[in-house]
C-alpha atoms as a PDB file:
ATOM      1  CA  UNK A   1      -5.933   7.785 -44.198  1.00  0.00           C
ATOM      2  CA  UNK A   2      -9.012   5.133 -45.846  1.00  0.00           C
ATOM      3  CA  UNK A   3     -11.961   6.364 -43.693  1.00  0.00           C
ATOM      4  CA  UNK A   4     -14.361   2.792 -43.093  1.00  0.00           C
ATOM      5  CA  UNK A   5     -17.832   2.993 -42.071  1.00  0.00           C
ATOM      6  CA  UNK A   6     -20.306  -0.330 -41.068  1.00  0.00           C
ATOM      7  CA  UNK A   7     -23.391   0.230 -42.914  1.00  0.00           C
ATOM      8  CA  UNK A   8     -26.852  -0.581 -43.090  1.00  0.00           C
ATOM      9  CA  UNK A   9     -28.546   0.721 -46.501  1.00  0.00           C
ATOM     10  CA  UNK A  10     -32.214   0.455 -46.980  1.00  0.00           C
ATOM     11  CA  UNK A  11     -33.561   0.514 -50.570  1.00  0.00           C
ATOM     12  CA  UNK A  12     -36.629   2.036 -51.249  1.00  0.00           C
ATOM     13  CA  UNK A  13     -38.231  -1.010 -52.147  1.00  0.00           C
ATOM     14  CA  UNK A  14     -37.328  -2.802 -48.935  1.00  0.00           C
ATOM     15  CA  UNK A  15     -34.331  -5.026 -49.837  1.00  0.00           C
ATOM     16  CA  UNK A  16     -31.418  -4.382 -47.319  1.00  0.00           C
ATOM     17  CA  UNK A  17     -27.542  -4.151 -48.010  1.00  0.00           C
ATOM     18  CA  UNK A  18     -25.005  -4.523 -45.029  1.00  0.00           C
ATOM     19  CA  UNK A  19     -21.332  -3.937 -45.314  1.00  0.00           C
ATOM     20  CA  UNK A  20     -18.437  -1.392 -45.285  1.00  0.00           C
ATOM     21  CA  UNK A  21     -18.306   1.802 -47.416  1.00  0.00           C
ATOM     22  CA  UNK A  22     -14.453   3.758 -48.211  1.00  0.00           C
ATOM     23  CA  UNK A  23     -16.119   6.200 -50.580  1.00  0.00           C
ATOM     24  CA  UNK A  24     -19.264   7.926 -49.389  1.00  0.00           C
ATOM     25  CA  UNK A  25     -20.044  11.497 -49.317  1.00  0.00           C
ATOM     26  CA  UNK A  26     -23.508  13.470 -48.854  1.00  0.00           C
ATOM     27  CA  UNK A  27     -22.582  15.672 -51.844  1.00  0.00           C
ATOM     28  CA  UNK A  28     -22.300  12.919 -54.084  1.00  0.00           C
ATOM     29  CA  UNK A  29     -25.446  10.624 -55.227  1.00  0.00           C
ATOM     30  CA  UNK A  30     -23.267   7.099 -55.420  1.00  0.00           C
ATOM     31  CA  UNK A  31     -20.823   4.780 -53.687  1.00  0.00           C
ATOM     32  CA  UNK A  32     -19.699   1.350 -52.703  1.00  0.00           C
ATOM     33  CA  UNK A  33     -20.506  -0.876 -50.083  1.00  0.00           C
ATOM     34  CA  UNK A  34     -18.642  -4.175 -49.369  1.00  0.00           C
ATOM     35  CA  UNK A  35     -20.637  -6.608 -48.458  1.00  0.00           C
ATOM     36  CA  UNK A  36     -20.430  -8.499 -45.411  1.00  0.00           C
ATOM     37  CA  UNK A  37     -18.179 -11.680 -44.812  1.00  0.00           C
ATOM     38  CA  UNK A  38     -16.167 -11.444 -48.433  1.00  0.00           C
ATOM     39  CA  UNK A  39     -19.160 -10.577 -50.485  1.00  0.00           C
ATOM     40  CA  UNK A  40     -19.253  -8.056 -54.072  1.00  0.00           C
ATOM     41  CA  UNK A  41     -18.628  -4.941 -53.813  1.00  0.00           C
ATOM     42  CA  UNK A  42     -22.390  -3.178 -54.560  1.00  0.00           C
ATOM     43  CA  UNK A  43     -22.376   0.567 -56.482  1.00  0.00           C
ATOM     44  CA  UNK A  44     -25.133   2.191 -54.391  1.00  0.00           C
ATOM     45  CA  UNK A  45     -26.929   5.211 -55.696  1.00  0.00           C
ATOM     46  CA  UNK A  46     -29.100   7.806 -53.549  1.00  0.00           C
ATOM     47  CA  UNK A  47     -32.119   7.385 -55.275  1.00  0.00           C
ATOM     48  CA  UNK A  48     -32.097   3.864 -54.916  1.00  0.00           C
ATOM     49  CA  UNK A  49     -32.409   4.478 -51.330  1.00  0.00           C
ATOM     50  CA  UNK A  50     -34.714   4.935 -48.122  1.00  0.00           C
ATOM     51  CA  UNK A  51     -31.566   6.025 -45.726  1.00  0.00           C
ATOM     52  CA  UNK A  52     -28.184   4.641 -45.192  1.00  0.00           C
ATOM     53  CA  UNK A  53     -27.570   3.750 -41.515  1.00  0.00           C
ATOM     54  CA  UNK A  54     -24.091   4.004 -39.580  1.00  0.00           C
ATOM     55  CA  UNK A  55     -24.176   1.300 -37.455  1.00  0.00           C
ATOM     56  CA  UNK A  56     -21.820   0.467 -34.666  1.00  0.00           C
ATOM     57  CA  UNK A  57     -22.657  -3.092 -35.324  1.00  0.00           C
ATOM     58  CA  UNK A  58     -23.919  -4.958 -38.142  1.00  0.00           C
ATOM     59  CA  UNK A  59     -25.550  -7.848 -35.730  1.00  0.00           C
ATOM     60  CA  UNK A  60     -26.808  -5.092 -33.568  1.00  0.00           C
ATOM     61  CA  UNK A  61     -29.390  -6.526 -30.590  1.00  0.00           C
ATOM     62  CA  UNK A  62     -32.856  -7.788 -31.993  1.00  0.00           C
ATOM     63  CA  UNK A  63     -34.285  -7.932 -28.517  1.00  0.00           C
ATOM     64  CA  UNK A  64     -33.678  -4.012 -27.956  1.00  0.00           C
ATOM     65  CA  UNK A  65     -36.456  -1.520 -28.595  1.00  0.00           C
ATOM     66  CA  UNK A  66     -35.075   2.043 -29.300  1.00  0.00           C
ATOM     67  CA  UNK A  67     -36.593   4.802 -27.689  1.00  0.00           C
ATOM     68  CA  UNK A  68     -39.060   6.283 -29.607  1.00  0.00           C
ATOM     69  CA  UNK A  69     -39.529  10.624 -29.559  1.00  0.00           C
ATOM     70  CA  UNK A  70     -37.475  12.896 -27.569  1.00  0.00           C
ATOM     71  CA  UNK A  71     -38.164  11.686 -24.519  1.00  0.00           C
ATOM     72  CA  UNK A  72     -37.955  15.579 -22.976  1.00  0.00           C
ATOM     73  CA  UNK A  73     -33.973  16.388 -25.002  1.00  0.00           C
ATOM     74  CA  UNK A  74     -32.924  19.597 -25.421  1.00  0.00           C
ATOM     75  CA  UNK A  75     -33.919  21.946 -28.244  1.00  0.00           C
ATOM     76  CA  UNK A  76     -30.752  21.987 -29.704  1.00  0.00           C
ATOM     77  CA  UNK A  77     -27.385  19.908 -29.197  1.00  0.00           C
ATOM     78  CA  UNK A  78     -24.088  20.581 -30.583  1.00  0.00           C
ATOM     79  CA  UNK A  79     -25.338  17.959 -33.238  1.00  0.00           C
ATOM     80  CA  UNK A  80     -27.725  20.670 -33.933  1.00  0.00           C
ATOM     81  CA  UNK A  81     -31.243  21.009 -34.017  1.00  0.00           C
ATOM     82  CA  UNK A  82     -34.271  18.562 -33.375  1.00  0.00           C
ATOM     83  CA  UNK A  83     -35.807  16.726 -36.359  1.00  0.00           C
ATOM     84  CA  UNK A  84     -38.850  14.142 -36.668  1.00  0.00           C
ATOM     85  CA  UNK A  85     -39.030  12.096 -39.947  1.00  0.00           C
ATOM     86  CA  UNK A  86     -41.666   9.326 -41.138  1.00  0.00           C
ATOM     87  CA  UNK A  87     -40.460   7.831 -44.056  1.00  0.00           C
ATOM     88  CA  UNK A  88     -42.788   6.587 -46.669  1.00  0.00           C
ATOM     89  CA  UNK A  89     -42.507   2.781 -45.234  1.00  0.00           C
ATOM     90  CA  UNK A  90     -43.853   4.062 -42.109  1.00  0.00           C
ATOM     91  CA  UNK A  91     -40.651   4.167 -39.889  1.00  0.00           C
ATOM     92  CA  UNK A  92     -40.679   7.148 -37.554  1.00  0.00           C
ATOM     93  CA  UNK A  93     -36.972   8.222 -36.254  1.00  0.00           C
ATOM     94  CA  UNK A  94     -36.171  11.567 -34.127  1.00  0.00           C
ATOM     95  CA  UNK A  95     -33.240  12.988 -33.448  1.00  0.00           C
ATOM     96  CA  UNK A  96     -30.583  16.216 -34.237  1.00  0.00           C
ATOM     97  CA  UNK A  97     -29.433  17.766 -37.198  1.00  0.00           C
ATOM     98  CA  UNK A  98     -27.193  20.455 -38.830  1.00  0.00           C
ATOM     99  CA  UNK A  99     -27.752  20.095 -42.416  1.00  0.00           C
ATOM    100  CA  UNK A 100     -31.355  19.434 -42.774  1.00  0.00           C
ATOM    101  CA  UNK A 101     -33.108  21.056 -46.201  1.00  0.00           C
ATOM    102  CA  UNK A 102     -35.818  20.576 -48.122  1.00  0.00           C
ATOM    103  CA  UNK A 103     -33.943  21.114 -50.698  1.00  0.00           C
ATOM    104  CA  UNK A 104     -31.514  18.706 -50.680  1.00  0.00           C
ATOM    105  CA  UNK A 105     -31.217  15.786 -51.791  1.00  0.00           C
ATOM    106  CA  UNK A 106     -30.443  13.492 -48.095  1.00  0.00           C
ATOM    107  CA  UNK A 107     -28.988  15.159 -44.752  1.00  0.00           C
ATOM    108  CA  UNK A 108     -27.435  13.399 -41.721  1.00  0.00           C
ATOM    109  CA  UNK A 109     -29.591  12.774 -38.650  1.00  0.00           C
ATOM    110  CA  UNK A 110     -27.902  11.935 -35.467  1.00  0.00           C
ATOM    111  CA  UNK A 111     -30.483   9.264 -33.336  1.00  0.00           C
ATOM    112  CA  UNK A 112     -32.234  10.803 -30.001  1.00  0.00           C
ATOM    113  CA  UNK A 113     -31.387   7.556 -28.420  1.00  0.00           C
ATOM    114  CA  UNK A 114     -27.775   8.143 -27.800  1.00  0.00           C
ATOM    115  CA  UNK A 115     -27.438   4.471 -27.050  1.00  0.00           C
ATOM    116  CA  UNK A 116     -29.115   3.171 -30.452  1.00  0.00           C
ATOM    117  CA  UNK A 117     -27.056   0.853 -32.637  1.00  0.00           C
ATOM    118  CA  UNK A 118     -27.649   3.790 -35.550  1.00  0.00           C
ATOM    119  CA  UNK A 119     -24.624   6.546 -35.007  1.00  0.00           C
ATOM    120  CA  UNK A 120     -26.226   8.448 -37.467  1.00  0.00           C
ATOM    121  CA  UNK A 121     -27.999   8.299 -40.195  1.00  0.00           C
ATOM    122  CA  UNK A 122     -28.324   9.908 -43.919  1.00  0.00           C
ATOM    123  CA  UNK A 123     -31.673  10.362 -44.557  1.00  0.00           C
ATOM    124  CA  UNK A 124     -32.809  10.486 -48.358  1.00  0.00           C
ATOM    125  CA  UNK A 125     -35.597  13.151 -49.023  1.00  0.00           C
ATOM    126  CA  UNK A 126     -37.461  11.276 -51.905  1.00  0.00           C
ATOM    127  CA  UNK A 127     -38.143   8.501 -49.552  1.00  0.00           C
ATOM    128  CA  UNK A 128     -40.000  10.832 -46.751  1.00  0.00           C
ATOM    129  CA  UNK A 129     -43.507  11.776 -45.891  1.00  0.00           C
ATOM    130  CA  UNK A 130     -43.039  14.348 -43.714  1.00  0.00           C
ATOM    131  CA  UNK A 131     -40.249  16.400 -41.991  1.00  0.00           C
ATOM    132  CA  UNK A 132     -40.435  18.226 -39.061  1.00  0.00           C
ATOM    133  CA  UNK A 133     -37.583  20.396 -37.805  1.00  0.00           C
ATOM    134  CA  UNK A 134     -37.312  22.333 -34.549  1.00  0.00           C
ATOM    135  CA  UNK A 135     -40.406  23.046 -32.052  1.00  0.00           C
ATOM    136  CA  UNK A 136     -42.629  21.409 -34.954  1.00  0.00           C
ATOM    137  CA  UNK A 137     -40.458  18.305 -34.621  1.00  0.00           C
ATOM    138  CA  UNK A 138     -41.640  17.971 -31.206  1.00  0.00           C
ATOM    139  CA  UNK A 139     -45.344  18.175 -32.084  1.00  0.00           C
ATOM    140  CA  UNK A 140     -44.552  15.424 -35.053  1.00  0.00           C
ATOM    141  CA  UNK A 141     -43.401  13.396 -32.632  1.00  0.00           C
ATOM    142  CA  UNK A 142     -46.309  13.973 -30.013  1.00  0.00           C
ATOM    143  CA  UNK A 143     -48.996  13.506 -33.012  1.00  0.00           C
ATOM    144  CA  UNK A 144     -47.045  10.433 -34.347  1.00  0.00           C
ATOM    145  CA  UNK A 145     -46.699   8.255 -30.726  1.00  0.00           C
ATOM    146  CA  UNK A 146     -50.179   9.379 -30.120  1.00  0.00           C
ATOM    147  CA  UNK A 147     -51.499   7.565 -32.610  1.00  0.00           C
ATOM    148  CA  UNK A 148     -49.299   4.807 -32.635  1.00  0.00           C
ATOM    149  CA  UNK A 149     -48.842   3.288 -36.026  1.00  0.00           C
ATOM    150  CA  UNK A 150     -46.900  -0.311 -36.251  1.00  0.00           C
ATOM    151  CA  UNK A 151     -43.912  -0.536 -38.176  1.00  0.00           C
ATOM    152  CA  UNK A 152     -46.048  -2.725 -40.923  1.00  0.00           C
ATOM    153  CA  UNK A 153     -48.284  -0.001 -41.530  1.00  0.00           C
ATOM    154  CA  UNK A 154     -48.077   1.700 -45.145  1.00  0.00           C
ATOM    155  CA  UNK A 155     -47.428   5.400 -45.227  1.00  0.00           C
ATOM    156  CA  UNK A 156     -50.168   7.327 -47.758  1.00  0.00           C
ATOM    157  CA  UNK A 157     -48.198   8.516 -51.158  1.00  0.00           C
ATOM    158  CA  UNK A 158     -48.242  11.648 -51.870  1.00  0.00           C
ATOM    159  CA  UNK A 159     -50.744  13.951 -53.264  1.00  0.00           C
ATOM    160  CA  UNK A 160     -50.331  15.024 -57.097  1.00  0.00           C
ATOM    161  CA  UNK A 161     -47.615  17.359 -57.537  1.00  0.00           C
ATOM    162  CA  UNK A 162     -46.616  17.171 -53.572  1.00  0.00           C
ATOM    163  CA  UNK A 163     -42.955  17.681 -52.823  1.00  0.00           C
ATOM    164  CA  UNK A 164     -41.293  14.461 -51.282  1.00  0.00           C
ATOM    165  CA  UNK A 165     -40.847  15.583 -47.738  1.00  0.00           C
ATOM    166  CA  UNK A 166     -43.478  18.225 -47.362  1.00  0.00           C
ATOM    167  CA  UNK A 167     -45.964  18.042 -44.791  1.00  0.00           C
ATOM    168  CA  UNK A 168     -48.824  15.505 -45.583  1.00  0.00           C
ATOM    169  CA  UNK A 169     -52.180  15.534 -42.584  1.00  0.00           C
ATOM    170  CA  UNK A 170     -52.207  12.537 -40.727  1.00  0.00           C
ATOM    171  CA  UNK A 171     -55.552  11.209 -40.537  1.00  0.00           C
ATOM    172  CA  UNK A 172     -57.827  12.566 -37.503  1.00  0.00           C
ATOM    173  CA  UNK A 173     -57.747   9.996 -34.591  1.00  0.00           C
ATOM    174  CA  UNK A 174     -61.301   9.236 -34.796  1.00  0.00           C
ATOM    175  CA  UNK A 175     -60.069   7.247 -38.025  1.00  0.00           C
ATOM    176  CA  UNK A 176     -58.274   5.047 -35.948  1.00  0.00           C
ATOM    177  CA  UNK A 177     -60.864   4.456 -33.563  1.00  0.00           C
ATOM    178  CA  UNK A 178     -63.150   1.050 -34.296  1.00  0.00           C
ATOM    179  CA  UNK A 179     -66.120   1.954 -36.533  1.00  0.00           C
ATOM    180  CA  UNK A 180     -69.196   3.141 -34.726  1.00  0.00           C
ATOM    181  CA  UNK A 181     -71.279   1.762 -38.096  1.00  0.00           C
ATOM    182  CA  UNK A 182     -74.973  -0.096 -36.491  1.00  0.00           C
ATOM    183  CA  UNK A 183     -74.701   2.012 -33.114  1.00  0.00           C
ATOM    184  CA  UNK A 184     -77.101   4.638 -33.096  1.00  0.00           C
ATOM    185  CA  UNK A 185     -76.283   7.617 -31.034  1.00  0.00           C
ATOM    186  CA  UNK A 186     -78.812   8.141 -27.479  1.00  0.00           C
ATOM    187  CA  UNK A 187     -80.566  10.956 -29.241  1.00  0.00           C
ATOM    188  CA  UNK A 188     -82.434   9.009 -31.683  1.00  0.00           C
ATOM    189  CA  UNK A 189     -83.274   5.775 -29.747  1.00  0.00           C
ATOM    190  CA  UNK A 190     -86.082   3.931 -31.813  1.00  0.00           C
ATOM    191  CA  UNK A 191     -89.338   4.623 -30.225  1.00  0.00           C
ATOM    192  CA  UNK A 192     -91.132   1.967 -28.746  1.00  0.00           C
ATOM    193  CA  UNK A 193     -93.697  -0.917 -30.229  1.00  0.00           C
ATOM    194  CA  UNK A 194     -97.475  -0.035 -29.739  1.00  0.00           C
ATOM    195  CA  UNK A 195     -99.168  -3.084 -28.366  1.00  0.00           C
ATOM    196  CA  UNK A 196    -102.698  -3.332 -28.329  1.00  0.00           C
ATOM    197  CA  UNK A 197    -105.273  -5.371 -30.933  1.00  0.00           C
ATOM    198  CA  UNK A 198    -104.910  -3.878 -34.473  1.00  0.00           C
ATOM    199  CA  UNK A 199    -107.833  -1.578 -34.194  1.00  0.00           C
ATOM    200  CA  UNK A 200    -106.747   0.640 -32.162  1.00  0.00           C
ATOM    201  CA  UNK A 201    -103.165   1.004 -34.032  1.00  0.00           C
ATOM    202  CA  UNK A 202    -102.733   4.291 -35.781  1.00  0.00           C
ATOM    203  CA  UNK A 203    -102.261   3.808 -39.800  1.00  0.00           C
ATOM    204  CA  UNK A 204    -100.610   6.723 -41.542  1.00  0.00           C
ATOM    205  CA  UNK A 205     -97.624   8.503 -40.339  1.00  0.00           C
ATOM    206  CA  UNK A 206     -96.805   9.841 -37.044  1.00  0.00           C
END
């Protein structure tokens, strides 16, 4: 029996492809998608790739925001485990997993909104900044709605010799506060003007 899946796949370099794939498999690094509405059939490899998105729909609902963090879910789910991801584009996703690694090279994460238009999604390493898997998710996702970034901010590259998907600091928050540069704090307040005729000012200093 043919298996078909709708797809979304996200290049690294931001160009989308949207079709149907017959042939993929997480333990092999390429496959086909047929595009949408009698298009070429596209080889897709892995490393090309951000994440590959099983959609229920490839028109999906542009007015719907998904729900962003866990939004109080249970630790675990027979989908497995919780999981917080910022890819290097700056999307944030959470959600469950069984086959997380940091080791290898994409694993399947199944959406914390249950009623997203992503079913699931398989998540390419190379193209992370940080994963976060269990109670850590959690705090990932805490830090990362705290701060709020927009999806058109750029995620940092990595340091030298950094492991895609290893943890990388966010900045602290007071970087994302508006620069305090020409305020001067109340402890050093200028002191006041002398008035008076020029004689009787002081010359020197104080």
């Amino acid at each position: 029996m043919e298996i078909k899946n709708i797809v979304v796949a996200r290049y690294l370099d931001g160009r989308v492809l949207k079709g149907v794939t017959r042939d993929f498999s997480p333990n092999r690094g390429i496959f086909h998608v047929d595009q949408q509405e009698g298009g070429q059939t596209v080889e897709v490899r892995f490393k090309q790739l951000k994440a590959l998105f099983f959609v229920r729909s490839l028109d999906g609902d542009p007015a719907r925001q998904d729900v962003r963090g866990f939004v109080l879910g249970p630790a675990e789910t027979q989908q497995g485990k919780k999981i917080a991801v910022r890819f290097r584009d700056g999307e944030f996703v959470c959600g469950y997993t069984l086959s997380w690694s940091p080791d290898r090279e994409g694993f399947f994460l199944f959406p914390a909104d249950a009623s997203s238009n992503n079913q699931r999604i398989f998540v390419i390493t190379a193209g992370t900044l940080e994963v976060k898997a269990g109670p850590a998710a959690e705090v990932l996702a805490q830090r990362v709605l705290t701060e709020a970034p927009t999806s058109g901010d750029a995620a940092a590259p990595p340091a030298p010799g950094q492991k895609p998907g290893s943890v990388t600091p966010l900045p602290p928050m007071s970087a994302t506060r508006p620069s305090a540069i020409g305020r001067r704090p109340s402890g050093f307040l200028p002191r006041p003007r002398r008035t008076g005729p020029p004689s009787d000012r002081r010359t020197g200093t104080d």
